[in-house]
N, C-alpha and C. Protein backbone atom coordinates (compact mmCIF):
# COMPACT_ATOMS: atom_id res chain seq x y z
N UNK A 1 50.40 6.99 -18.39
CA UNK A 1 50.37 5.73 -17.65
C UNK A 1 51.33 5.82 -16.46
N UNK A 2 50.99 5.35 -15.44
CA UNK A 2 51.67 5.54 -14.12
C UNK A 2 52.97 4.48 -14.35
N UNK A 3 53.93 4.49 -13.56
CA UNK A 3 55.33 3.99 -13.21
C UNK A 3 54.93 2.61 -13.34
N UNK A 4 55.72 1.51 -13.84
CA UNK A 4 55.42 0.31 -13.72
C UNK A 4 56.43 -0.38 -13.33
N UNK A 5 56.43 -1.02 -12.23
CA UNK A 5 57.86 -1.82 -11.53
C UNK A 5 57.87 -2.91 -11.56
N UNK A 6 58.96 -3.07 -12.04
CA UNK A 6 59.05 -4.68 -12.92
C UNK A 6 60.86 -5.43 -12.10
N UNK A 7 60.29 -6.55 -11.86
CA UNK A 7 61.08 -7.11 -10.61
C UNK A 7 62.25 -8.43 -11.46
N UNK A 8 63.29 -8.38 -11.50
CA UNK A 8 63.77 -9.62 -12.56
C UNK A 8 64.64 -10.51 -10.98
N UNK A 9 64.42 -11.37 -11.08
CA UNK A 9 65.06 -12.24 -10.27
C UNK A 9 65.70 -13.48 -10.70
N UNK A 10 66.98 -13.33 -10.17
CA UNK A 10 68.03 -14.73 -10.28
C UNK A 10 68.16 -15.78 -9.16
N UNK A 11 69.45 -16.14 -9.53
CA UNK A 11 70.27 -17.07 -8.03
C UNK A 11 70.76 -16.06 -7.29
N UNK A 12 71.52 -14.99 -8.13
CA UNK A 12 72.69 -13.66 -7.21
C UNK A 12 72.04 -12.81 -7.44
N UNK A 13 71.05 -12.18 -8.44
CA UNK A 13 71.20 -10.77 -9.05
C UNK A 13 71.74 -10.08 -9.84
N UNK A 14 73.06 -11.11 -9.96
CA UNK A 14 74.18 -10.31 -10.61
C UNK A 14 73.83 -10.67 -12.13
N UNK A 15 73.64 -11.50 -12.39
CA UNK A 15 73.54 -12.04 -14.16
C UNK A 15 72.67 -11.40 -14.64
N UNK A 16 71.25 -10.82 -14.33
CA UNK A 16 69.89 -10.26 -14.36
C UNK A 16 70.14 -8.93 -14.68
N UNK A 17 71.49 -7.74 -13.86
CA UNK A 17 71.77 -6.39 -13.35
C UNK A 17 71.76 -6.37 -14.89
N UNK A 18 72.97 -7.15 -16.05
CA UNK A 18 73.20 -5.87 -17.08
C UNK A 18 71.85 -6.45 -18.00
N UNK A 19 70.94 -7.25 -17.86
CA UNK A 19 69.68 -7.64 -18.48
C UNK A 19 69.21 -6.09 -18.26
N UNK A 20 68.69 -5.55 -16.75
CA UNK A 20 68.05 -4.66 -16.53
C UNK A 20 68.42 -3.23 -17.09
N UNK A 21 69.55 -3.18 -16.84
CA UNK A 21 70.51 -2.24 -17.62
C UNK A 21 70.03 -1.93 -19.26
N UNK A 22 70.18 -3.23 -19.83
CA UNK A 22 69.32 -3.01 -21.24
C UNK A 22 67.58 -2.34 -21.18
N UNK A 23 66.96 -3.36 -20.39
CA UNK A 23 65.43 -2.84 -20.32
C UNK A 23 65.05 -1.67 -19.96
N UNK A 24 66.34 -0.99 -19.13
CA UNK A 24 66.10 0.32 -18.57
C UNK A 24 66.22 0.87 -20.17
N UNK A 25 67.34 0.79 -20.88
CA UNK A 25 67.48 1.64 -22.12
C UNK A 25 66.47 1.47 -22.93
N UNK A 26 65.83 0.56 -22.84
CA UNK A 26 64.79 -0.11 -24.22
C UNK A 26 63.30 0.98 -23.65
N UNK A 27 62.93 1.07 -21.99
CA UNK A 27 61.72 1.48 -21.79
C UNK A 27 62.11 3.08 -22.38
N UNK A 28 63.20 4.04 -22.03
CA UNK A 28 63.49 5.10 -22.67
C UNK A 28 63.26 5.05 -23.52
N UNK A 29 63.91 4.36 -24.69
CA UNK A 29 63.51 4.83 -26.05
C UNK A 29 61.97 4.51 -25.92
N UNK A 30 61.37 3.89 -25.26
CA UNK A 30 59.99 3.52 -25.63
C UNK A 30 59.07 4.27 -25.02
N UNK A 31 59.62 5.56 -23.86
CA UNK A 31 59.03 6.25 -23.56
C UNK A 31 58.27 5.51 -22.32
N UNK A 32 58.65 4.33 -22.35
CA UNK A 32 57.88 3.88 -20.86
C UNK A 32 58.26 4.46 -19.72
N UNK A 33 57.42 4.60 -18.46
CA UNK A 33 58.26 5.10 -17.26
C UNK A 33 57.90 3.90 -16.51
N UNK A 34 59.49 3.54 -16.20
CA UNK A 34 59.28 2.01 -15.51
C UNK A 34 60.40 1.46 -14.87
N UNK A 35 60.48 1.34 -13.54
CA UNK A 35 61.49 1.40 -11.89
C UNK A 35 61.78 -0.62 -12.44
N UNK A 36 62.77 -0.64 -12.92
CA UNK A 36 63.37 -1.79 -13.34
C UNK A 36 64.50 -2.42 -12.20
N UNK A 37 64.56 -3.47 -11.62
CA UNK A 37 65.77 -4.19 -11.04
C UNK A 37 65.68 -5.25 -10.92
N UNK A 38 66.80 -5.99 -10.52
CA UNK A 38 66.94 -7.33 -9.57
C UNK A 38 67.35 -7.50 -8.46
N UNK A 39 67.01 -8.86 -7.69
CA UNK A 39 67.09 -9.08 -6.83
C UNK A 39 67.66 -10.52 -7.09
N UNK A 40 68.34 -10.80 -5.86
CA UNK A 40 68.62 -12.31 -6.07
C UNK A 40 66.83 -12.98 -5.26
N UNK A 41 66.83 -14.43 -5.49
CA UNK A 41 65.58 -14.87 -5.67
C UNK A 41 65.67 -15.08 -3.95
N UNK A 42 66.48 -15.20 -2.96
CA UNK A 42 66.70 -15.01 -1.38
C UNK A 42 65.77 -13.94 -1.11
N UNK A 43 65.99 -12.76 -2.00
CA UNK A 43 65.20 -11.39 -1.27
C UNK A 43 64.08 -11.33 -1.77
N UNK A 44 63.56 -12.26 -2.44
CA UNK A 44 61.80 -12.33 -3.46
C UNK A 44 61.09 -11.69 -2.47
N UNK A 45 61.27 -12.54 -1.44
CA UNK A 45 59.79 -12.40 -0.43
C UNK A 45 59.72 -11.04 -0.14
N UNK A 46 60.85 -9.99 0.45
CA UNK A 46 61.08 -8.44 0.83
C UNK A 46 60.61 -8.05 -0.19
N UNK A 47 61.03 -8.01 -1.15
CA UNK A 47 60.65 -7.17 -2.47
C UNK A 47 59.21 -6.79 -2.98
N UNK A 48 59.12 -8.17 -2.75
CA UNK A 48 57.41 -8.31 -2.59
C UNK A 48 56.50 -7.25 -2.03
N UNK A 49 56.85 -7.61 -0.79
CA UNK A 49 56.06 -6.94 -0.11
C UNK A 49 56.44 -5.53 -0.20
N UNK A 50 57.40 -5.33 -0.15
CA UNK A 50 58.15 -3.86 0.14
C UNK A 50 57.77 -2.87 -1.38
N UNK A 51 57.77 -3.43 -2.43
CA UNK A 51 58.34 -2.85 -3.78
C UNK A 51 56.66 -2.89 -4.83
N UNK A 52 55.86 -4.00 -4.17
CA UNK A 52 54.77 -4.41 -5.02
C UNK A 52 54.71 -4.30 -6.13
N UNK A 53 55.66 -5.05 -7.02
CA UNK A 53 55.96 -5.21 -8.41
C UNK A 53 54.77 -5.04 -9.66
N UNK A 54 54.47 -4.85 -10.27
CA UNK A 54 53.37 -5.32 -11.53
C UNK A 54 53.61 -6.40 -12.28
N UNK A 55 54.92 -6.74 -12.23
CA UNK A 55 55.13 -7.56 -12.86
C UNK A 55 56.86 -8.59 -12.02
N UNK A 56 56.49 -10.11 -12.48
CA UNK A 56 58.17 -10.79 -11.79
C UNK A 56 58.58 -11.31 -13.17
N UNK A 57 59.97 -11.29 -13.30
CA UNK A 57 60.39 -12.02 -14.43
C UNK A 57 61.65 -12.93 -13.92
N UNK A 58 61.69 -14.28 -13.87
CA UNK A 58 62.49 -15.19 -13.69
C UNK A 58 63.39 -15.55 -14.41
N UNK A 59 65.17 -15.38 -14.57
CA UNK A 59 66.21 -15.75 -14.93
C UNK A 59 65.86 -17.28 -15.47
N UNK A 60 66.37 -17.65 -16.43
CA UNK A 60 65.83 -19.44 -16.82
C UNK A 60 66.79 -20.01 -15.65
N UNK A 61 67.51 -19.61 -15.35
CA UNK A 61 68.51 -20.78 -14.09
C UNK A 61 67.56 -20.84 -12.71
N UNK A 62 66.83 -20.01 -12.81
CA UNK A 62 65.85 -20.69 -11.62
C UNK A 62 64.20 -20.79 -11.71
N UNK A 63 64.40 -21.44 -13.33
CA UNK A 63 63.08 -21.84 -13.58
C UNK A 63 62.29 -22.97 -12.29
N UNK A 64 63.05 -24.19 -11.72
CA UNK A 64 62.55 -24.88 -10.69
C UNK A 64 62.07 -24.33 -9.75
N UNK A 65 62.06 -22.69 -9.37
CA UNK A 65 61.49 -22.27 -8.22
C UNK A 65 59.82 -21.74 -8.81
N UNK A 66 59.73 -21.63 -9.97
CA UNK A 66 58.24 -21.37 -10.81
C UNK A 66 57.14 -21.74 -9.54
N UNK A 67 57.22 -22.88 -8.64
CA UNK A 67 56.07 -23.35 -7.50
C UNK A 67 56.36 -22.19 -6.69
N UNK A 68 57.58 -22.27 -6.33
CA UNK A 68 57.58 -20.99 -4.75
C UNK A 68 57.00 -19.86 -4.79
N UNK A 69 57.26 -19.19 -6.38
CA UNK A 69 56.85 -17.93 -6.82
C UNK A 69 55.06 -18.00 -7.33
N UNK A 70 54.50 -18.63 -7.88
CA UNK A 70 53.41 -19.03 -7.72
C UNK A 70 52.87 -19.04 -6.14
N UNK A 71 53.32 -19.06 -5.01
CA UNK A 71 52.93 -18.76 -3.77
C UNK A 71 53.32 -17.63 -3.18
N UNK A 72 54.28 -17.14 -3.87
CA UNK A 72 54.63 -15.82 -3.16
C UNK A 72 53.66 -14.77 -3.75
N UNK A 73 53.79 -14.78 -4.64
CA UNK A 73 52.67 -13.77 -5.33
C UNK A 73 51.32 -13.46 -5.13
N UNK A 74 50.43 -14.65 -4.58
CA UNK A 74 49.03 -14.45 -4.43
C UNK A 74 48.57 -13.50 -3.87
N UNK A 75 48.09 -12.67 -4.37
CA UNK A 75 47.37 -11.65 -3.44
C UNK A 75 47.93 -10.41 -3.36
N UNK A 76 49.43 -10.43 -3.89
CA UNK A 76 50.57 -9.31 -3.37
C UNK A 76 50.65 -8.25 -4.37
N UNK A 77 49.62 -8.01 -5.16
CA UNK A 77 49.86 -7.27 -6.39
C UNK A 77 48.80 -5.81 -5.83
N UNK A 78 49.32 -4.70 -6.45
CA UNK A 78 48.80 -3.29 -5.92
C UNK A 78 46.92 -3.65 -5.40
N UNK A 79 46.56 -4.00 -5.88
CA UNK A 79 45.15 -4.32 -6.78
C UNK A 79 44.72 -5.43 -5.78
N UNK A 80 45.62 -6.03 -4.92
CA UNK A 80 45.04 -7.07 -3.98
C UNK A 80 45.18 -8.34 -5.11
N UNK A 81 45.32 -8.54 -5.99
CA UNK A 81 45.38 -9.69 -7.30
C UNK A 81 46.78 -10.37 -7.33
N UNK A 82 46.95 -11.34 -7.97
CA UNK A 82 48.28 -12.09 -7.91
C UNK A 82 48.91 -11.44 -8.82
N UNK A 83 49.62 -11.58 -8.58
CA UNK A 83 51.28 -10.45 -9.64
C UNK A 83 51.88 -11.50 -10.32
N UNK A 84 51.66 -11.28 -11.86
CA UNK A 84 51.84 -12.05 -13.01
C UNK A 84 53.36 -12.58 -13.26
N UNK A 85 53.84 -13.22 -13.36
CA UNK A 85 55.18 -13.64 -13.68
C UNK A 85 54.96 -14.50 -14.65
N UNK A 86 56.56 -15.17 -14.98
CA UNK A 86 57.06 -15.77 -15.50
C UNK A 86 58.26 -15.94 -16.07
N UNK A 87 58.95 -17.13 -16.60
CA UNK A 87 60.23 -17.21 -16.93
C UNK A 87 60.85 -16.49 -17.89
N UNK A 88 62.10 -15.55 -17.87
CA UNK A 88 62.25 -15.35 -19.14
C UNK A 88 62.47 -16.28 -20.24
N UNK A 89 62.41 -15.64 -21.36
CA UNK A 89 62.40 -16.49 -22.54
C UNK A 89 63.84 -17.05 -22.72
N UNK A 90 64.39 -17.53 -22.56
CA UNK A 90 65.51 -18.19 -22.60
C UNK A 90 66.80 -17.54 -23.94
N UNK A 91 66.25 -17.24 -25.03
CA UNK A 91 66.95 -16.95 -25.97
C UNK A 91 66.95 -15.49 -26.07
N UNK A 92 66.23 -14.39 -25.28
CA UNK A 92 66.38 -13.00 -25.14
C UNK A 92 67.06 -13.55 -23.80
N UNK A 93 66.98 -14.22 -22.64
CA UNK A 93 68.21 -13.96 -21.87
C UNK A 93 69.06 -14.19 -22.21
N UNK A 94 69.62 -15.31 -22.87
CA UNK A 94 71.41 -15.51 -22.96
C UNK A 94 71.62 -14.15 -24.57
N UNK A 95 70.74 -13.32 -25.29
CA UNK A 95 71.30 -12.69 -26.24
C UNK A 95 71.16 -11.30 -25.30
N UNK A 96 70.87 -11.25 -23.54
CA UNK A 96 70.54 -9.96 -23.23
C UNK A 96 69.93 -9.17 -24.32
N UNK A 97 68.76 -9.01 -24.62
CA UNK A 97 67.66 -8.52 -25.44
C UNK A 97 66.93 -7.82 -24.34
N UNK A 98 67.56 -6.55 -24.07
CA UNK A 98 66.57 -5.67 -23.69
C UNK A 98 65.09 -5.36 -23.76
N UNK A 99 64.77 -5.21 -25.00
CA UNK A 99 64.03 -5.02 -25.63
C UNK A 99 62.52 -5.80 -26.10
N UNK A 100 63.22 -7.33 -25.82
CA UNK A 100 62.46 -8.66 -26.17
C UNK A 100 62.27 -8.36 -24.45
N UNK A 101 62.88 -8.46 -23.47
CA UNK A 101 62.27 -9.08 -22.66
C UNK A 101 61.53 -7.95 -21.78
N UNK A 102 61.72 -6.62 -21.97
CA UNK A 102 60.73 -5.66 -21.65
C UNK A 102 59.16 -6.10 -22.22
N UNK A 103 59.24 -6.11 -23.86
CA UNK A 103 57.95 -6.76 -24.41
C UNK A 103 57.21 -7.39 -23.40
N UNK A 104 57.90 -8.63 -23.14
CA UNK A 104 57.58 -9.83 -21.99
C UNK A 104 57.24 -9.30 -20.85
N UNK A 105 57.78 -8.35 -20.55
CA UNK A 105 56.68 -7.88 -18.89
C UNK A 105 55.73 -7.16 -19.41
N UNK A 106 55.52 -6.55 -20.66
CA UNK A 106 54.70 -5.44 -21.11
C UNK A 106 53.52 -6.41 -21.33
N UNK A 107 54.00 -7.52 -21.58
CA UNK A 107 52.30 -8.18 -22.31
C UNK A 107 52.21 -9.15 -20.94
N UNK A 108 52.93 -9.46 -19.52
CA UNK A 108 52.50 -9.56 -18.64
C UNK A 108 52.04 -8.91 -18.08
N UNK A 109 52.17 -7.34 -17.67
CA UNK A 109 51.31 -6.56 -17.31
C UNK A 109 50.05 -6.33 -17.92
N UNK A 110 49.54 -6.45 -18.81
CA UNK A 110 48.86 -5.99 -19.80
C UNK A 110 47.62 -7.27 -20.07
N UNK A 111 48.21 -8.40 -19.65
CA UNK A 111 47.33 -9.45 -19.53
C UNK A 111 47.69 -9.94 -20.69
């Protein structure tokens, strides 16, 4: 299976980094090959375009932007298709659950 880039976005970036940090360890053991980071939610739009994610995953502290990202996405996915997101789960973010929230882009990618 080809590289899958999976985009986590906050307010800074910074709270999201040691999230990714875990998911990076979790896709290893899982044998996934998969270009993991964040961005603060300022640089969404670059990333976008620049990085063409498979998948967005939203920090719960900026669940209220759920509309913006719903518009940023249309169309912007490899495939010409909207690029699936959604919030993380709230209780794998504050336990940083690597692992749980890799799942969560895995079964967003995956449909």
């Amino acid at each position: 299976m080809a590289e899958q880039t999976i985009m986590l976005n906050c307010s800074a970036g910074m709270s999201t980094s040691l999230l990714v940090t875990k998911m990076q360890q979790a896709a290893k053991d899982q044998g996934i090959d998969a270009n993991i980071f964040a961005c603060p939610a300022s640089e969404a739009t670059q990333h976008i375009e620049q990085d063409h994610p498979d998948c967005i995953l939203l920090g719960p502290q900026i669940r209220y932007m759920e509309s913006d990202f719903k518009n940023k996405v249309q169309g912007q996915g490899k495939d010409g298709k909207d690029i699936p997101f959604a919030v993380i789960d709230m209780r794998a973010y504050g336990m940083m659950d690597g692992v749980k929230v890799l799942q969560q882009a895995e079964d967003l990618i995956n449909g």
